[in-house]
Every structure is written in C-alpha cells, then in structure tokens.
PDB file of N, CA and C in Angstrom:
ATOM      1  N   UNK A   1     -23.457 -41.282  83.442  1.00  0.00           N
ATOM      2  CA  UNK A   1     -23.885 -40.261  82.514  1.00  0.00           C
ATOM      3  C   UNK A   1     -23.956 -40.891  81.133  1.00  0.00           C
ATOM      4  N   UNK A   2     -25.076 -40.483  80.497  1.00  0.00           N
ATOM      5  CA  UNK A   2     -25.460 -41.292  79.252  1.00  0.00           C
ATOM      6  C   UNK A   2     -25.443 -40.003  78.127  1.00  0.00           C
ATOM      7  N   UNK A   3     -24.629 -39.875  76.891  1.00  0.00           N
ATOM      8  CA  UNK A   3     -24.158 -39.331  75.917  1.00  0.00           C
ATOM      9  C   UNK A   3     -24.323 -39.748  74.596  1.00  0.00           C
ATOM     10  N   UNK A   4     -25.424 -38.902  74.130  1.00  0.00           N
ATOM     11  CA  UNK A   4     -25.529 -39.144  72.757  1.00  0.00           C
ATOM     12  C   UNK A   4     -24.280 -38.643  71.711  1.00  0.00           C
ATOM     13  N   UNK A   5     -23.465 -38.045  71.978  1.00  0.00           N
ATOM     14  CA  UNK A   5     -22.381 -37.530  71.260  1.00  0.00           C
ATOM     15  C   UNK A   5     -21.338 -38.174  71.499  1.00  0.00           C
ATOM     16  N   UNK A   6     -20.505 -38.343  70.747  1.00  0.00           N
ATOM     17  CA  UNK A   6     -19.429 -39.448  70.778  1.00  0.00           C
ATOM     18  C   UNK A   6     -18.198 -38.793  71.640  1.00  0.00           C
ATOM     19  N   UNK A   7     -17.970 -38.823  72.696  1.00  0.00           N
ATOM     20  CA  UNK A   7     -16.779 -38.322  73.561  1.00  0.00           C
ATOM     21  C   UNK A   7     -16.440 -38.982  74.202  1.00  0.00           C
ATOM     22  N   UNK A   8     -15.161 -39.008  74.103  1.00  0.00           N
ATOM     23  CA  UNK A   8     -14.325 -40.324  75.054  1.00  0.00           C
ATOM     24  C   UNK A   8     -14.296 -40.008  76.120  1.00  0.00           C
ATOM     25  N   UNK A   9     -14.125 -41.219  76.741  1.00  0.00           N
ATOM     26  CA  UNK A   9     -14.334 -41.869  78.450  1.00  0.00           C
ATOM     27  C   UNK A   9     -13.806 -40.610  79.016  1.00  0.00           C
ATOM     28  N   UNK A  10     -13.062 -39.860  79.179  1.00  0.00           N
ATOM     29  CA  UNK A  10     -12.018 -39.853  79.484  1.00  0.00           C
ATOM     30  C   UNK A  10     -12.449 -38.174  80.108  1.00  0.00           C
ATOM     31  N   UNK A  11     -13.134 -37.847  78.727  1.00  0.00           N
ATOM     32  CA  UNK A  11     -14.123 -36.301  78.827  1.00  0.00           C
ATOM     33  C   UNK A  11     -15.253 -36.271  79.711  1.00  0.00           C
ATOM     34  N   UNK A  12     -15.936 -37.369  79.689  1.00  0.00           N
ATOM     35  CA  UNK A  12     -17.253 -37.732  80.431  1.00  0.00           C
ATOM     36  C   UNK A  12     -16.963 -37.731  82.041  1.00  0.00           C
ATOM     37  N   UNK A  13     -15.468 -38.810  82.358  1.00  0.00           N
ATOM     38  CA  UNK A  13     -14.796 -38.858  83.450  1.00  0.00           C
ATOM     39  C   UNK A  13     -15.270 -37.639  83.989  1.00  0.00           C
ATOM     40  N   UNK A  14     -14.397 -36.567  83.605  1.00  0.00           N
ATOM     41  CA  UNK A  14     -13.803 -35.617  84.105  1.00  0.00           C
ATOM     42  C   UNK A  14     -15.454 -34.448  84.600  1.00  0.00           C
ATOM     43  N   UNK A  15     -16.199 -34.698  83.488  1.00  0.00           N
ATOM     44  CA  UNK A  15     -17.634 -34.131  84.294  1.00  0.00           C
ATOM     45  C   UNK A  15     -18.309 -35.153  85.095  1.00  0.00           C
ATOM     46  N   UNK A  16     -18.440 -36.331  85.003  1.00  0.00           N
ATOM     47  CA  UNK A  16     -18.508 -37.485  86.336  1.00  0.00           C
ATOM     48  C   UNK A  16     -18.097 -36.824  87.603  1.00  0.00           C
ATOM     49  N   UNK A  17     -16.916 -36.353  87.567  1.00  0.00           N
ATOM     50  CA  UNK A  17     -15.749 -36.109  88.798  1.00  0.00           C
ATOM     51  C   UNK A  17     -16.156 -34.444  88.938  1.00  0.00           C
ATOM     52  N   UNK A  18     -16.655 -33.866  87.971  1.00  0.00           N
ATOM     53  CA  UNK A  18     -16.797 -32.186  89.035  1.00  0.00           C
ATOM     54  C   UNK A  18     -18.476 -32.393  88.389  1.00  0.00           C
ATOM     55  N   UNK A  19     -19.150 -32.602  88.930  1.00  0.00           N
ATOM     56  CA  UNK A  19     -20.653 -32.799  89.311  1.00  0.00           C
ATOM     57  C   UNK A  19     -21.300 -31.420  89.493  1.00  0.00           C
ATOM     58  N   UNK A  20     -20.510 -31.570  91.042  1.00  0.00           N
ATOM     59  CA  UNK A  20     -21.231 -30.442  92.082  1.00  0.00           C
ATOM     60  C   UNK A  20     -21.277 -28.590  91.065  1.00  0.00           C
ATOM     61  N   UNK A  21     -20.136 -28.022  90.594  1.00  0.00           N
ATOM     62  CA  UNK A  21     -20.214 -27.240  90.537  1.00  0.00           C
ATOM     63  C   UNK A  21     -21.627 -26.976  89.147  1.00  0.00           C
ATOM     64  N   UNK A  22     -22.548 -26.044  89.525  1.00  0.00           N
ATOM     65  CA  UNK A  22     -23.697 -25.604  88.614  1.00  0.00           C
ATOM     66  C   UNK A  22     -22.975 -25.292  87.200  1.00  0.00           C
ATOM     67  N   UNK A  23     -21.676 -24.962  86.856  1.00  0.00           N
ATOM     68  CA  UNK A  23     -21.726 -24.550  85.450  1.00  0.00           C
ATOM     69  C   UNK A  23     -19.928 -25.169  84.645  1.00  0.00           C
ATOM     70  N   UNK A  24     -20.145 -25.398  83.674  1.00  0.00           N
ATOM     71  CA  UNK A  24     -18.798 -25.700  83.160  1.00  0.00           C
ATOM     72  C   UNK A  24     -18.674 -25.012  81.803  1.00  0.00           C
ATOM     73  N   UNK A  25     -16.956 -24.429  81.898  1.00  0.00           N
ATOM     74  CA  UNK A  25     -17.157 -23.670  80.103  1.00  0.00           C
ATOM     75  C   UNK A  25     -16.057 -24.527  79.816  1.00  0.00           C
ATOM     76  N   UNK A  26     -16.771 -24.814  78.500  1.00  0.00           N
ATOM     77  CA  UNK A  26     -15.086 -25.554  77.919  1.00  0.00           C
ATOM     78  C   UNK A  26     -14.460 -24.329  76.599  1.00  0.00           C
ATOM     79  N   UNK A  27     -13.352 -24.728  76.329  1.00  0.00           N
ATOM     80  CA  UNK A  27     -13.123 -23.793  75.596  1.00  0.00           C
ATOM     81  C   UNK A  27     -11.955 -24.643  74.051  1.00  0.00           C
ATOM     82  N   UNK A  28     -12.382 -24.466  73.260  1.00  0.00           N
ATOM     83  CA  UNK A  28     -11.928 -25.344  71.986  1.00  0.00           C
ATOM     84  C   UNK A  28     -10.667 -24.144  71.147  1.00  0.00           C
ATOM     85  N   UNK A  29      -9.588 -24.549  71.216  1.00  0.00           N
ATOM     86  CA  UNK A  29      -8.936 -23.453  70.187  1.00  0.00           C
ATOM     87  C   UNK A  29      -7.896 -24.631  69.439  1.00  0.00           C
ATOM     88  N   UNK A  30      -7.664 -24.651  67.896  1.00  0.00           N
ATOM     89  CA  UNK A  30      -7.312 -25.294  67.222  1.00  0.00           C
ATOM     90  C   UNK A  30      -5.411 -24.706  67.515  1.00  0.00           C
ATOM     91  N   UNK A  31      -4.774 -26.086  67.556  1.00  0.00           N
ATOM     92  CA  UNK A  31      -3.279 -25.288  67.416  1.00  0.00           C
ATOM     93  C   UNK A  31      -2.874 -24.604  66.562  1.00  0.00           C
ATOM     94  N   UNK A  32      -3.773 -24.351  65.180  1.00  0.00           N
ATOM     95  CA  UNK A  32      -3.304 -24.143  64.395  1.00  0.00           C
ATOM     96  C   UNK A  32      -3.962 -22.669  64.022  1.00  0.00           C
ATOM     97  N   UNK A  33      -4.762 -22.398  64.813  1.00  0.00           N
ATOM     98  CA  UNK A  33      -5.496 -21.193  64.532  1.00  0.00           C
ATOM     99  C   UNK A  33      -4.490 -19.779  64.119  1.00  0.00           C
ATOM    100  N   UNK A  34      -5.156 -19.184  63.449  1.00  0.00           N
ATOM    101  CA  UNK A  34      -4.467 -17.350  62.902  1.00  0.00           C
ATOM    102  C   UNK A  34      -5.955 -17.223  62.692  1.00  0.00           C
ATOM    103  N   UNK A  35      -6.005 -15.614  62.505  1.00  0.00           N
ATOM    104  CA  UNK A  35      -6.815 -14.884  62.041  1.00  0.00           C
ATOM    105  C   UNK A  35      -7.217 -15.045  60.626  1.00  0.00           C
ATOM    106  N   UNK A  36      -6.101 -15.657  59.817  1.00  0.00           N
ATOM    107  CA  UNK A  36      -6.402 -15.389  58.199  1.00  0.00           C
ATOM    108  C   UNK A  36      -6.894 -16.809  58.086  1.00  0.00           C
ATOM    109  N   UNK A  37      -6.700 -18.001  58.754  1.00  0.00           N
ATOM    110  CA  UNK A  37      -7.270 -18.993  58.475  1.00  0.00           C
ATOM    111  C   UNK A  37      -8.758 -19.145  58.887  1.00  0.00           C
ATOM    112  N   UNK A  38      -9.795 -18.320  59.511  1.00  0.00           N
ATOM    113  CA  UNK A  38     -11.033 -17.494  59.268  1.00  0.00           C
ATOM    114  C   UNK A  38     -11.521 -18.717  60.718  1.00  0.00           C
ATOM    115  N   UNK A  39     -11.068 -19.587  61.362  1.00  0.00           N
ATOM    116  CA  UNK A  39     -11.405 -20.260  62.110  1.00  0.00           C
ATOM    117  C   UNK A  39     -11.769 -19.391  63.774  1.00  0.00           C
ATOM    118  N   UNK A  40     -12.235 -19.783  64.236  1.00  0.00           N
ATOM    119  CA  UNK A  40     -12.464 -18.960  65.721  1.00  0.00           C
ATOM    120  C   UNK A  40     -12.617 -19.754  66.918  1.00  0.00           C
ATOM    121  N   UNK A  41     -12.258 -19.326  67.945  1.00  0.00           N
ATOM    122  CA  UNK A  41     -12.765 -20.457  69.214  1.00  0.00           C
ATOM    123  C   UNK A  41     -13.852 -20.772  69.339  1.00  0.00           C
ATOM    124  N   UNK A  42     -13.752 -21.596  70.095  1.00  0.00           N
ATOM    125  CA  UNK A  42     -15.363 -22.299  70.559  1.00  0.00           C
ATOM    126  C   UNK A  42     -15.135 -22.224  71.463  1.00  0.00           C
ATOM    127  N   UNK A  43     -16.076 -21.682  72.542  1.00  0.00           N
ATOM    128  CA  UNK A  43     -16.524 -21.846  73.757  1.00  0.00           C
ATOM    129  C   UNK A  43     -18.063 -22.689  73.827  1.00  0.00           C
ATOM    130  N   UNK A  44     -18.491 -23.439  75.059  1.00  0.00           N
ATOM    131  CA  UNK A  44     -19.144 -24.179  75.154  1.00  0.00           C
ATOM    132  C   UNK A  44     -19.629 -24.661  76.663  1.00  0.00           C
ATOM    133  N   UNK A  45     -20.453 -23.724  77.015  1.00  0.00           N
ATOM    134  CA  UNK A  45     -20.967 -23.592  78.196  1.00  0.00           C
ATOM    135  C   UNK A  45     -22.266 -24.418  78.854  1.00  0.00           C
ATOM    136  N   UNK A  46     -21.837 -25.638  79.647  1.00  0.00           N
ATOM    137  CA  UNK A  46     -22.537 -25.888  80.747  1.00  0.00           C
ATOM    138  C   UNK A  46     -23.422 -25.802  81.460  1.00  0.00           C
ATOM    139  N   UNK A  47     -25.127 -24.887  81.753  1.00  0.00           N
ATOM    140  CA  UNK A  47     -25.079 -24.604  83.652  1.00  0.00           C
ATOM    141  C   UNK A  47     -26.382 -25.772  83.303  1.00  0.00           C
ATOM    142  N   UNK A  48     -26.068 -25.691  84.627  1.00  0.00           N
ATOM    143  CA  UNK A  48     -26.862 -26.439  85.182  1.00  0.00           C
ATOM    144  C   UNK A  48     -27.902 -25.914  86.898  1.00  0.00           C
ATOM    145  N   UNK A  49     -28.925 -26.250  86.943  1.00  0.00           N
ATOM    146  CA  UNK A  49     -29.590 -26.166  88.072  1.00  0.00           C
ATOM    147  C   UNK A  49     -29.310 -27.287  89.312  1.00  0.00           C
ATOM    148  N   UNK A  50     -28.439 -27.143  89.805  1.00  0.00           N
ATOM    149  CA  UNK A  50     -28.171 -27.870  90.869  1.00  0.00           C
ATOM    150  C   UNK A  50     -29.564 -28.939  91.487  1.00  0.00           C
ATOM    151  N   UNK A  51     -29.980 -27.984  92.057  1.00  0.00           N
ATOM    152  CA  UNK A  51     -31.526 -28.456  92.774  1.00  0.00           C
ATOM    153  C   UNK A  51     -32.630 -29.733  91.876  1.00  0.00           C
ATOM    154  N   UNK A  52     -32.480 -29.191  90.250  1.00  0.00           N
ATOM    155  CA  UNK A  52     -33.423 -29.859  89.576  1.00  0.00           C
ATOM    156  C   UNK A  52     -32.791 -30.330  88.018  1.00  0.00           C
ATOM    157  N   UNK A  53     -33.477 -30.914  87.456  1.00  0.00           N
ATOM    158  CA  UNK A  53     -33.118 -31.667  86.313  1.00  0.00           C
ATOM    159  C   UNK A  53     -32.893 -30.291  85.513  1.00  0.00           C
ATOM    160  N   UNK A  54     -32.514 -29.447  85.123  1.00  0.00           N
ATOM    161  CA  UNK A  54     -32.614 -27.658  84.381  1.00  0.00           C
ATOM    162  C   UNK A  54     -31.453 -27.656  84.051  1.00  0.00           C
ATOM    163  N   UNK A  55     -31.181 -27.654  82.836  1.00  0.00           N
ATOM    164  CA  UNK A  55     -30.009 -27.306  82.182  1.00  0.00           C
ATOM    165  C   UNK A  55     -29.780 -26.556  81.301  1.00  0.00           C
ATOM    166  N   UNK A  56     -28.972 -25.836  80.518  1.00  0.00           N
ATOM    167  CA  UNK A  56     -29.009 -24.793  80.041  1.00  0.00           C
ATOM    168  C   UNK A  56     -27.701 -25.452  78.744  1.00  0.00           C
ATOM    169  N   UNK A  57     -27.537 -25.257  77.676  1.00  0.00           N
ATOM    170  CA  UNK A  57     -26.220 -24.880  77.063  1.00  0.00           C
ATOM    171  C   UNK A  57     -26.012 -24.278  75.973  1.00  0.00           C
ATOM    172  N   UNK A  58     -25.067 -23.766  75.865  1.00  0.00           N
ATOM    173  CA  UNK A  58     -24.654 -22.571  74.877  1.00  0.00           C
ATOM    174  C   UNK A  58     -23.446 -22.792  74.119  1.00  0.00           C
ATOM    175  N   UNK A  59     -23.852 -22.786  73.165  1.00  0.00           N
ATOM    176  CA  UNK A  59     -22.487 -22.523  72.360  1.00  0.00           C
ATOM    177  C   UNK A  59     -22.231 -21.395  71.555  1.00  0.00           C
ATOM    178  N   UNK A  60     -20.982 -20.876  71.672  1.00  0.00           N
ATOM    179  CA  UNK A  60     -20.574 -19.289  70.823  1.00  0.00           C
ATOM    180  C   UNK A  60     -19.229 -19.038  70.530  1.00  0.00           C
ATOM    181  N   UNK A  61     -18.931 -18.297  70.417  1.00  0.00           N
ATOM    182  CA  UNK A  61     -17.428 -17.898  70.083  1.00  0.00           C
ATOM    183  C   UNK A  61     -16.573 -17.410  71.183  1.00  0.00           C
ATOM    184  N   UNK A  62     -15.897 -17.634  71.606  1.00  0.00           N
ATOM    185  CA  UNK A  62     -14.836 -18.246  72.741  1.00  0.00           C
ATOM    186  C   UNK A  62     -14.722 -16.357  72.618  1.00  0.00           C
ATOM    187  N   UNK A  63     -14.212 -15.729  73.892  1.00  0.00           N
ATOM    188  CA  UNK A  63     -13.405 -14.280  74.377  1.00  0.00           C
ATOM    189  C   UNK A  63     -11.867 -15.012  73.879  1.00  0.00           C
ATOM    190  N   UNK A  64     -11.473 -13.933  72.546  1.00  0.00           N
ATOM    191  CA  UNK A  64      -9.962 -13.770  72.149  1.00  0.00           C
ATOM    192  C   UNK A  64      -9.304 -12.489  72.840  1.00  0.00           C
ATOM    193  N   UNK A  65      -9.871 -12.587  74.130  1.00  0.00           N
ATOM    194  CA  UNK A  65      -8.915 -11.466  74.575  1.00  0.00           C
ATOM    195  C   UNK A  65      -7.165 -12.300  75.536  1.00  0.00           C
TER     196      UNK A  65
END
C-alpha cells in the first residue's frame, strides 16, 4: 500500500492485515479533550468496494455519545 500521507508503518500494517473487510472507521479523541477546550473527535471513515478499485472517505465529527 502506497501513502501519500505520512503514517507510520505500523498504521498502514494494521490496514495491510484487515484488507478484506469493505469499511474501516477510525476514531481520533485527544487525551486531553473537554468541552471548553472547543476541540471535537474525529472520526474517519474508510469503505471501500470490495469487487472494484471504489472507494469512498469521509471525514466528520466522531458520535460523543
């Protein structure tokens, strides 16, 4: 897998190693997060078309439930 964004081995690995499944969400929350420090999650969603080169991704604000 070839990556224009700088992410270590280590991240790439780990989508190397789950391939098969069509979609991956990652989800980003700072340790340091509160409400008053105005920061929010990141979520960062994956899919993919199994069958064909079709990919999809999204990025938005993570479910704080």
């Amino acid at each position: 897998m070839s990556c224009i964004l700088p992410l270590q081995r280590s991240f790439i690995g780990i989508l190397e190693k789950h391939r098969k499944p069509g979609e991956c969400i990652l989800n980003f929350r700072s340790p340091d997060y509160s409400p008053e420090s105005g920061y929010r999650p990141v979520e960062i969603r994956l899919v993919g078309d199994t069958g064909s080169e079709t990919s999809q991704l999204t990025i938005g604000q993570a479910s704080t439930r």
